[in-house]
C-alpha atoms as a PDB file:
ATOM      1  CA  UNK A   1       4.488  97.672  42.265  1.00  0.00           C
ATOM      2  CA  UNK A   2       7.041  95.654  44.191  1.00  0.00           C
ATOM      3  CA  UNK A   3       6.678  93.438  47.372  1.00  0.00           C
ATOM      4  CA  UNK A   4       7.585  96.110  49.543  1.00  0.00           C
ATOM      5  CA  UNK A   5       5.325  98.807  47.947  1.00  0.00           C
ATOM      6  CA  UNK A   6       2.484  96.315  47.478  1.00  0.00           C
ATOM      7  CA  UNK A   7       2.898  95.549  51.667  1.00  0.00           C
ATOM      8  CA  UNK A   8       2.761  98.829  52.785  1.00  0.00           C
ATOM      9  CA  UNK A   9      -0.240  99.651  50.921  1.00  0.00           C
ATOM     10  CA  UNK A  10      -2.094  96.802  52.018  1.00  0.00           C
ATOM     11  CA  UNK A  11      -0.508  97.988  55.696  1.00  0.00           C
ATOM     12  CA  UNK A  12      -2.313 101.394  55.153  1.00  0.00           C
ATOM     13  CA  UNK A  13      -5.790 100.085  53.590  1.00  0.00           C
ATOM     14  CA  UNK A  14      -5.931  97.482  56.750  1.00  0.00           C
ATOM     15  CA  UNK A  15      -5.536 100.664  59.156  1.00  0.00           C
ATOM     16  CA  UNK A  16      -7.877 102.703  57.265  1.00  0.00           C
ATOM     17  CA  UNK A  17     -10.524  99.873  57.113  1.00  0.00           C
ATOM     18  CA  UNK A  18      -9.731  99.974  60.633  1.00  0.00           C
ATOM     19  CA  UNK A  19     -10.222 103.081  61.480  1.00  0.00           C
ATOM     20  CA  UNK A  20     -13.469 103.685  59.649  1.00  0.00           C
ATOM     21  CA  UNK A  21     -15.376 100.361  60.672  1.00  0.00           C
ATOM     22  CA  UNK A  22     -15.637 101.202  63.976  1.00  0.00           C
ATOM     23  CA  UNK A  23     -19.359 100.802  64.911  1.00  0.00           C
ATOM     24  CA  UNK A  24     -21.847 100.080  68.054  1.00  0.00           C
ATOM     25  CA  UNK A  25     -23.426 101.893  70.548  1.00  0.00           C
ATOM     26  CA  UNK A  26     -23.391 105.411  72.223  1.00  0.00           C
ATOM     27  CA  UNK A  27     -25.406 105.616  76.293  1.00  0.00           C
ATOM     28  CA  UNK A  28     -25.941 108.687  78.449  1.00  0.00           C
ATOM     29  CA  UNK A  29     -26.978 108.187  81.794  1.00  0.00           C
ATOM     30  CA  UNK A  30     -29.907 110.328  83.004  1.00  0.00           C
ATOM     31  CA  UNK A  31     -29.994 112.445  85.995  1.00  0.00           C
ATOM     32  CA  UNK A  32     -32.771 112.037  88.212  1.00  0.00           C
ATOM     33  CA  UNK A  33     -34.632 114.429  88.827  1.00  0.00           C
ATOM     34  CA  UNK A  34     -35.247 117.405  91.373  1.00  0.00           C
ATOM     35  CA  UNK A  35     -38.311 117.819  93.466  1.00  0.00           C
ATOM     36  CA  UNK A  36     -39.230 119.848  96.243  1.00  0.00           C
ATOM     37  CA  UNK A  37     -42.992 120.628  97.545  1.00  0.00           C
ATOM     38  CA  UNK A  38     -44.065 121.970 100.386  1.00  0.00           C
ATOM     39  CA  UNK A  39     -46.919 119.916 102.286  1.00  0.00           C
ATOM     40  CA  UNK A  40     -49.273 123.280 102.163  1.00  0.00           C
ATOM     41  CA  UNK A  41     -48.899 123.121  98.487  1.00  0.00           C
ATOM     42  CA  UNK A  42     -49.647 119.129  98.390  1.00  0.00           C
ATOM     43  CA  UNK A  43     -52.380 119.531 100.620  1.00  0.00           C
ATOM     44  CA  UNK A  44     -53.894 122.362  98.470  1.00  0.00           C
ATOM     45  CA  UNK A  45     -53.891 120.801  95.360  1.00  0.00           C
ATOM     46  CA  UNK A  46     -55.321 117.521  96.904  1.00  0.00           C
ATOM     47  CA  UNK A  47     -57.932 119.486  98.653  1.00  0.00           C
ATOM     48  CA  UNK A  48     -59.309 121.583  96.220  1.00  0.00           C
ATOM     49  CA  UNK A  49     -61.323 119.724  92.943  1.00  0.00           C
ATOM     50  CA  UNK A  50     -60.379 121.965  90.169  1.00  0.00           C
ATOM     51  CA  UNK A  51     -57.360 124.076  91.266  1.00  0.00           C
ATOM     52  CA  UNK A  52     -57.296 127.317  88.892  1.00  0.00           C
ATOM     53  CA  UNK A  53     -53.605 127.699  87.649  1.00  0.00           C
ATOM     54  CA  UNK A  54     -51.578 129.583  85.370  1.00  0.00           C
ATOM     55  CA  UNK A  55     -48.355 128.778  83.448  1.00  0.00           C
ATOM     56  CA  UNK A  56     -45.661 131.877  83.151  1.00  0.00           C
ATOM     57  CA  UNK A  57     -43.276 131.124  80.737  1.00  0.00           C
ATOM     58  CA  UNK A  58     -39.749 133.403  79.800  1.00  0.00           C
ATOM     59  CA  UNK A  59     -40.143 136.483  77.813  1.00  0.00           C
ATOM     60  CA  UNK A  60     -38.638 135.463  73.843  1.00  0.00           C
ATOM     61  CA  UNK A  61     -36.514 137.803  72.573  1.00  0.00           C
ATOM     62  CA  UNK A  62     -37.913 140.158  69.861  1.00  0.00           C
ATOM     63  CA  UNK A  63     -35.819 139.221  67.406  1.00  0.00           C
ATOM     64  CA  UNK A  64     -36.973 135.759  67.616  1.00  0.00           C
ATOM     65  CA  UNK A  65     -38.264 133.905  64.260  1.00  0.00           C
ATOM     66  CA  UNK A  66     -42.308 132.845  64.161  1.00  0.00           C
ATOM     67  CA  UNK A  67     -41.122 129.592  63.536  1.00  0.00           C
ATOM     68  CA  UNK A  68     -39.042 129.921  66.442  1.00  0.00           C
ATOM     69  CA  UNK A  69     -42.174 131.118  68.369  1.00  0.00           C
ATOM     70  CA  UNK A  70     -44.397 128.325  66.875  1.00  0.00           C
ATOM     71  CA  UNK A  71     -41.973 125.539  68.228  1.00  0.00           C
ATOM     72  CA  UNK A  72     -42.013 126.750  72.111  1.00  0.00           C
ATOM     73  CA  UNK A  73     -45.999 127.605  72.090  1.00  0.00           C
ATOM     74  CA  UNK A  74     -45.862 124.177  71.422  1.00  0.00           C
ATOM     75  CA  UNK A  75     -44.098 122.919  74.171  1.00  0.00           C
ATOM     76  CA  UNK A  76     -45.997 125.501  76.577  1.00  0.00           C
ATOM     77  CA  UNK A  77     -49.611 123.884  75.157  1.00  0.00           C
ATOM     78  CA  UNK A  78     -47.869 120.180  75.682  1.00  0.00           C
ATOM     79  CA  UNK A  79     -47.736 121.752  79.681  1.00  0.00           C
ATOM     80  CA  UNK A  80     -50.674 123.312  79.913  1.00  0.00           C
ATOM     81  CA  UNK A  81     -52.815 120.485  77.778  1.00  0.00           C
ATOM     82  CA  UNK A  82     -51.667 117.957  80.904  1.00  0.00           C
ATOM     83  CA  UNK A  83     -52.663 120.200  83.563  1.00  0.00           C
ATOM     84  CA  UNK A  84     -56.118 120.197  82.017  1.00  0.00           C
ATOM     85  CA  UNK A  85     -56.137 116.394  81.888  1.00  0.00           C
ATOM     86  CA  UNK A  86     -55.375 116.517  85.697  1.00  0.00           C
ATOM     87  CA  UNK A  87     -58.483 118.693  86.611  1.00  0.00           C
ATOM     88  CA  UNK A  88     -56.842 121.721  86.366  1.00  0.00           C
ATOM     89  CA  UNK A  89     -58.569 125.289  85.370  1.00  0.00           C
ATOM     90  CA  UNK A  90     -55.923 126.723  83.158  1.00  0.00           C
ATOM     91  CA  UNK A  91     -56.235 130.456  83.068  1.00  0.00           C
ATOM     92  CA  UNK A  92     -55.228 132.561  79.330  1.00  0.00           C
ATOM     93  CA  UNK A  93     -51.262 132.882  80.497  1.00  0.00           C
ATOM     94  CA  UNK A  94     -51.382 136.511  78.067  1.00  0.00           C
ATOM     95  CA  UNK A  95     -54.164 138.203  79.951  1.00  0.00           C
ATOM     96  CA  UNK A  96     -52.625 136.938  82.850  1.00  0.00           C
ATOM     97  CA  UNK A  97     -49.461 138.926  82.125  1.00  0.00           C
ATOM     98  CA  UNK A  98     -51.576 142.039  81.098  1.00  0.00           C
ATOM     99  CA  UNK A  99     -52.995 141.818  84.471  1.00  0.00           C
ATOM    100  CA  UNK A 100     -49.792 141.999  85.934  1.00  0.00           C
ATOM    101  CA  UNK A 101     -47.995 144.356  83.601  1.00  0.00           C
ATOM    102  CA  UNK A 102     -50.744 147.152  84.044  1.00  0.00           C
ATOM    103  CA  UNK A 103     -51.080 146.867  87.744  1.00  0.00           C
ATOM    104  CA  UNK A 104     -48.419 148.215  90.292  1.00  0.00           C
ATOM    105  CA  UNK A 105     -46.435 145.803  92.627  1.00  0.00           C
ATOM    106  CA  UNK A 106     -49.170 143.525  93.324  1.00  0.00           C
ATOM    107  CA  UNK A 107     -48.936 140.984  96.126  1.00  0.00           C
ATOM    108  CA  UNK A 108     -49.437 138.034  95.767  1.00  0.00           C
ATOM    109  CA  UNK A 109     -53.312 138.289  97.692  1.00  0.00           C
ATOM    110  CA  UNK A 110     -54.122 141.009  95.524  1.00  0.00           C
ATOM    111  CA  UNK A 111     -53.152 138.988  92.251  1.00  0.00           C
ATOM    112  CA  UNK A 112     -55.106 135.938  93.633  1.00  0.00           C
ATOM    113  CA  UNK A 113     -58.120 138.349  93.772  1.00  0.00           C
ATOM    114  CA  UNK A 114     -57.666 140.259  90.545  1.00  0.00           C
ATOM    115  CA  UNK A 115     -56.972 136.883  88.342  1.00  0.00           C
ATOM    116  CA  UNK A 116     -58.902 134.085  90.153  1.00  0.00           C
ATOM    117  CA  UNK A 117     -56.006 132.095  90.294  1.00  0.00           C
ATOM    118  CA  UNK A 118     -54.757 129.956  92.639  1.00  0.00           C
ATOM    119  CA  UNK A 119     -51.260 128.603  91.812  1.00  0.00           C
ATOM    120  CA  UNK A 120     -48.771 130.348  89.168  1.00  0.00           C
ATOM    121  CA  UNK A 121     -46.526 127.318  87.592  1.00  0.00           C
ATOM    122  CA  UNK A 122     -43.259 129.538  86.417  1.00  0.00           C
ATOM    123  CA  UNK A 123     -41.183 128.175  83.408  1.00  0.00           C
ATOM    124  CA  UNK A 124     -38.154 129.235  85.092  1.00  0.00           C
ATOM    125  CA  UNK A 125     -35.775 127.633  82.637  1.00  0.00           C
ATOM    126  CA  UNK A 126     -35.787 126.071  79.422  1.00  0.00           C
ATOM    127  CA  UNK A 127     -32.640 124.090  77.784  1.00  0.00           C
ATOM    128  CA  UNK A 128     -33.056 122.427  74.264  1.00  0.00           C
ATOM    129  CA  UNK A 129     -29.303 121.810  73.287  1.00  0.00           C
ATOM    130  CA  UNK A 130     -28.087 120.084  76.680  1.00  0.00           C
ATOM    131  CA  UNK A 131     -24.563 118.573  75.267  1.00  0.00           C
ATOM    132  CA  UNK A 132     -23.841 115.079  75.957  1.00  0.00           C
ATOM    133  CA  UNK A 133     -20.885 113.607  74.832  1.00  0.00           C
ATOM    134  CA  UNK A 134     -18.559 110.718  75.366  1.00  0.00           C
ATOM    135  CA  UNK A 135     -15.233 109.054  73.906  1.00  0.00           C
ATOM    136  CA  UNK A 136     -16.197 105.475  74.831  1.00  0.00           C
ATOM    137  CA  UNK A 137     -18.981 103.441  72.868  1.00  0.00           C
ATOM    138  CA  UNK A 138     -20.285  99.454  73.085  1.00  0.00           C
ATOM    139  CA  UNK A 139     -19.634  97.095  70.898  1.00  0.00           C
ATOM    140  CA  UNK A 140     -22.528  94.463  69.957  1.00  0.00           C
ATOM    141  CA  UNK A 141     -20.859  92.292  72.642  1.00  0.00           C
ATOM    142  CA  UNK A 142     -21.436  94.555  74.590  1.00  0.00           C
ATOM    143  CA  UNK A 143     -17.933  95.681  75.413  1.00  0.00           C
ATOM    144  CA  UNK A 144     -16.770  99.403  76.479  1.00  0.00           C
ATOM    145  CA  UNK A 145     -14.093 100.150  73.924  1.00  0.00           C
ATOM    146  CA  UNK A 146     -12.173 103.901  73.162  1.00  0.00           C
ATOM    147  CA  UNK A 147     -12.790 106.070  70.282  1.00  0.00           C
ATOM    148  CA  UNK A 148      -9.035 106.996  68.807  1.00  0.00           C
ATOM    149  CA  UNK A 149      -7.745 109.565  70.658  1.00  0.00           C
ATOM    150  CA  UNK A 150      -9.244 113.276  70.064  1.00  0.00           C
ATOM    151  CA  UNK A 151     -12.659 111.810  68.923  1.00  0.00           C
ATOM    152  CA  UNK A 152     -15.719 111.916  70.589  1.00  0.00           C
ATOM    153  CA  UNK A 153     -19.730 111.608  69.494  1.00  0.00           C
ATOM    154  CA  UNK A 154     -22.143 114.619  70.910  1.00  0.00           C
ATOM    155  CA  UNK A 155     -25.936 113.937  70.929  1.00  0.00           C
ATOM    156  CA  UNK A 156     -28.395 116.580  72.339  1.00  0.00           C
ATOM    157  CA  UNK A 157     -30.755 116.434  75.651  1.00  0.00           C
ATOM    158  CA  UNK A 158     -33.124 119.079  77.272  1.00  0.00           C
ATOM    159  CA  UNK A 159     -33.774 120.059  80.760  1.00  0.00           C
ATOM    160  CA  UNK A 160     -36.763 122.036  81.966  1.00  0.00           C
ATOM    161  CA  UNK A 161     -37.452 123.486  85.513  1.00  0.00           C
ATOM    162  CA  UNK A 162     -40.336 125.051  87.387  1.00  0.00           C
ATOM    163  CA  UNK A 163     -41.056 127.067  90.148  1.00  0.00           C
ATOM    164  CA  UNK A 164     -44.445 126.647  91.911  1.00  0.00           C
ATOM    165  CA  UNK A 165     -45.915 129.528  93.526  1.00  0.00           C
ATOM    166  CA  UNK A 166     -48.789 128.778  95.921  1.00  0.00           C
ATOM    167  CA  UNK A 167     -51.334 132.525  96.183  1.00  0.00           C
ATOM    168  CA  UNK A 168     -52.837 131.367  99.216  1.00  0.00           C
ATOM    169  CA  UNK A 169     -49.771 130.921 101.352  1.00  0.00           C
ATOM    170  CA  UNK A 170     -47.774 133.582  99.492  1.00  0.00           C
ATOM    171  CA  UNK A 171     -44.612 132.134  98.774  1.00  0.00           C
ATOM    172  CA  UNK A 172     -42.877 129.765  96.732  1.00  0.00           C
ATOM    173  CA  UNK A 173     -43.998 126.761  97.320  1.00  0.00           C
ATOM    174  CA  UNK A 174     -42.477 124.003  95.081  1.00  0.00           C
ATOM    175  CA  UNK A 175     -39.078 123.634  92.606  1.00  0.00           C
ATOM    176  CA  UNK A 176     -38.811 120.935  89.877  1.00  0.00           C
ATOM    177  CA  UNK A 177     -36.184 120.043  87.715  1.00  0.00           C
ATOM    178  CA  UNK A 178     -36.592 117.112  84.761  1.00  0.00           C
ATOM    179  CA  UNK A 179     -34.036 115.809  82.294  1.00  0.00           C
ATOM    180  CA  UNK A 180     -33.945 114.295  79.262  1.00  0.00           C
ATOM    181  CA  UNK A 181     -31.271 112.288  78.366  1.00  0.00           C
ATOM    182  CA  UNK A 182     -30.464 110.722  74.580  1.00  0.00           C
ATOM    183  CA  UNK A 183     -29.461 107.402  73.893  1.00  0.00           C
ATOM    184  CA  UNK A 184     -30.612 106.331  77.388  1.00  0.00           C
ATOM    185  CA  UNK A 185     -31.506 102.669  75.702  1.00  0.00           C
ATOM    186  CA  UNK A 186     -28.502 103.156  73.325  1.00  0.00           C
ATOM    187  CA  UNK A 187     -27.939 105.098  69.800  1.00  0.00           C
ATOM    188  CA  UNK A 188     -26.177 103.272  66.842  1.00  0.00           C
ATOM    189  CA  UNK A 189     -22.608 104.987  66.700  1.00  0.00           C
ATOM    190  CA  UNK A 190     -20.510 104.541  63.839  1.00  0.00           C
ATOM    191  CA  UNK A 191     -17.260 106.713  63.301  1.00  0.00           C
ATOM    192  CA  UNK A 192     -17.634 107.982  59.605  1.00  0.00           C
ATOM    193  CA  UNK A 193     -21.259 109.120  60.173  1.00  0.00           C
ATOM    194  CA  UNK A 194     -20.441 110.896  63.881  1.00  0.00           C
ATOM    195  CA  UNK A 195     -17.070 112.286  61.938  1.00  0.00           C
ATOM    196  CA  UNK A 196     -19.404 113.866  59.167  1.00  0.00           C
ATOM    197  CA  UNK A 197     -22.513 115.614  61.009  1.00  0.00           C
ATOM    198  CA  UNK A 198     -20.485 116.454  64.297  1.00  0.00           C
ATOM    199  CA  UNK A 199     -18.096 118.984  62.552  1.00  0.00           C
ATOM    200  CA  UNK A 200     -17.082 122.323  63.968  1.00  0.00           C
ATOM    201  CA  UNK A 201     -19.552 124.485  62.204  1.00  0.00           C
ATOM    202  CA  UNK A 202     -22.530 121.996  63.178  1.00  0.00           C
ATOM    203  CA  UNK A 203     -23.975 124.630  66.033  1.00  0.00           C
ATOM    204  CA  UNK A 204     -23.519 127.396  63.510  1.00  0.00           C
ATOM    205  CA  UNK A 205     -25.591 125.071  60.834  1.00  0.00           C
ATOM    206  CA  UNK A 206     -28.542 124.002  63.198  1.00  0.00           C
ATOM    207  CA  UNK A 207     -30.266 126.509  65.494  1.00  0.00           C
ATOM    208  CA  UNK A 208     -31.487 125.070  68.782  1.00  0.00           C
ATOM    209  CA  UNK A 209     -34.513 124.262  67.957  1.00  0.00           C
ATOM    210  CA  UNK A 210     -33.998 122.164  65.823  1.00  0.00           C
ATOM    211  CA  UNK A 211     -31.415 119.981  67.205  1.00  0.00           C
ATOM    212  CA  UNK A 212     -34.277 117.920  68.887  1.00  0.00           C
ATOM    213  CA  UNK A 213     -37.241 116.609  67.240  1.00  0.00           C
ATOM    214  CA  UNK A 214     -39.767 118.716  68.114  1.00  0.00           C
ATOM    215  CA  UNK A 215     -42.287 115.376  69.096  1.00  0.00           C
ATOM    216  CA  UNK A 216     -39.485 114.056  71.355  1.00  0.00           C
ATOM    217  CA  UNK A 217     -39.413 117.299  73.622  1.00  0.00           C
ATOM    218  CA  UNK A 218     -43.591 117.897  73.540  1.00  0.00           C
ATOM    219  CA  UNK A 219     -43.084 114.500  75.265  1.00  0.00           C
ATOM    220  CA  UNK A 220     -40.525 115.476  77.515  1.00  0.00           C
ATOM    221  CA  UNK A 221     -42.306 118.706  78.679  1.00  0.00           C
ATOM    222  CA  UNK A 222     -45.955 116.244  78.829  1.00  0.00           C
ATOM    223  CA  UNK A 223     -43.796 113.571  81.107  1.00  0.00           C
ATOM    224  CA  UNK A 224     -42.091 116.019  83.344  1.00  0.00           C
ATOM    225  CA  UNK A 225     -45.426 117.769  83.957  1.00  0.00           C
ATOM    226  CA  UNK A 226     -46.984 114.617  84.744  1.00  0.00           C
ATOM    227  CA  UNK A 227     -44.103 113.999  88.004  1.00  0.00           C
ATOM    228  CA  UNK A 228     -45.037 117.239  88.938  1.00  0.00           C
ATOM    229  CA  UNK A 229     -48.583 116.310  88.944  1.00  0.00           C
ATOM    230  CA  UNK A 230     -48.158 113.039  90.642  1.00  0.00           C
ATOM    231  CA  UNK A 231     -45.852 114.729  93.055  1.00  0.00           C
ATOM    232  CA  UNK A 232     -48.773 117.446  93.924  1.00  0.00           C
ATOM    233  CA  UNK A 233     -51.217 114.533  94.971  1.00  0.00           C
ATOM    234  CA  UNK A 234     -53.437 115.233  92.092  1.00  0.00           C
END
């Protein structure tokens, strides 16, 4: 090899060295979240010792796995296990829905009656596989530097919402939205690792539920019911 060859080689290993050490730290920022109660609800809840509630939650498709099925009961018992800390009476969500589903355009009076429940909490929407991405990351300075141009690293949050449906008063009565962000406090970001698992069949590899620890969003849903708590007076 002469001179020449021997410099451009060592040219192309220093770029590639380059390219493939770069290393730090990935942050989301969080969005705060949304909550709206009514004061009759506030007062209700505050009022009454052992307020008799039930949690509706959305209909999973039929075609849905059991282990699919296993993974959301357990965020739905993660909900329900913190109203009962709260000194709530948590009524059976399934005869609940029988109730309704074999009974004829109930109002809400009449269900209050027929289920001896007070407040429904509705599950109106459930997100496991929030996106979150970003071209920038932090080096251990702690200086913002670019990823090369085209690149970018993708980590996964959740966001859960409620509606709040007060029987007494017959309307709705409270809306809730949480987040969860990832790599609020910083994730360790290096290129060859976010170049390998972030490919373009990575969705098609990893179903939803999975791209979340499962203990990281039973926290999430036992947090964000605990604001809504707090936020009820209770």
């Amino acid at each position: 090899m002469n001179r020449l060859q021997f410099l451009i080689s060592l040219i192309l290993l220093s770029l590639f060295m380059s390219s493939c050490s770069k290393s730090g730290f990935i942050i989301f920022q969080q969005e705060d979240p949304y909550i709206f109660s009514k004061e009759v609800l506030r007062s209700y809840v505050s009022e009454t010792e052992q307020p008799k509630v039930v949690l509706r939650v959305p209909t999973l498709n039929v075609n849905v796995i059991e282990k699919e099925k296993v993974f959301y009961n357990s965020l739905y018992n993660a909900i329900e296990l913190e109203l009962l800390n709260a000194n709530f009476i948590v009524r059976d969500r399934v005869v609940f829905n029988d109730i309704v589903k074999n009974a004829n355009d109930l109002g809400y009076e009449e269900l209050r009656e027929r289920t001896d429940t007070d407040i429904i909490i509705e599950l109106i929407n459930i997100d496991i596989g929030v996106e979150y991405t970003t071209n920038r990351y932090y080096t251990e300075s702690g200086k913002e530097k670019l990823m090369n141009v085209g690149e970018s690293a993708t980590e996964y949050g959740a966001l859960v919402e409620f509606k709040v449906v007060l029987l007494e008063s017959n309307d709705v009565s409270g809306i809730y939205k949480f987040n969860y962000a990832p790599c609020v406090k910083g994730c360790r970001y290096n290129k060859a690792v976010y170049s390998k698992n972030y490919n373009s069949n990575f969705m098609e590899e990893v179903e939803a539920y999975e791209l979340i620890e499962r203990d990281i969003l039973a926290d999430f849903m036992s947090i964000s019911t605990k604001r809504l708590i707090r936020d009820l007076g209770k």
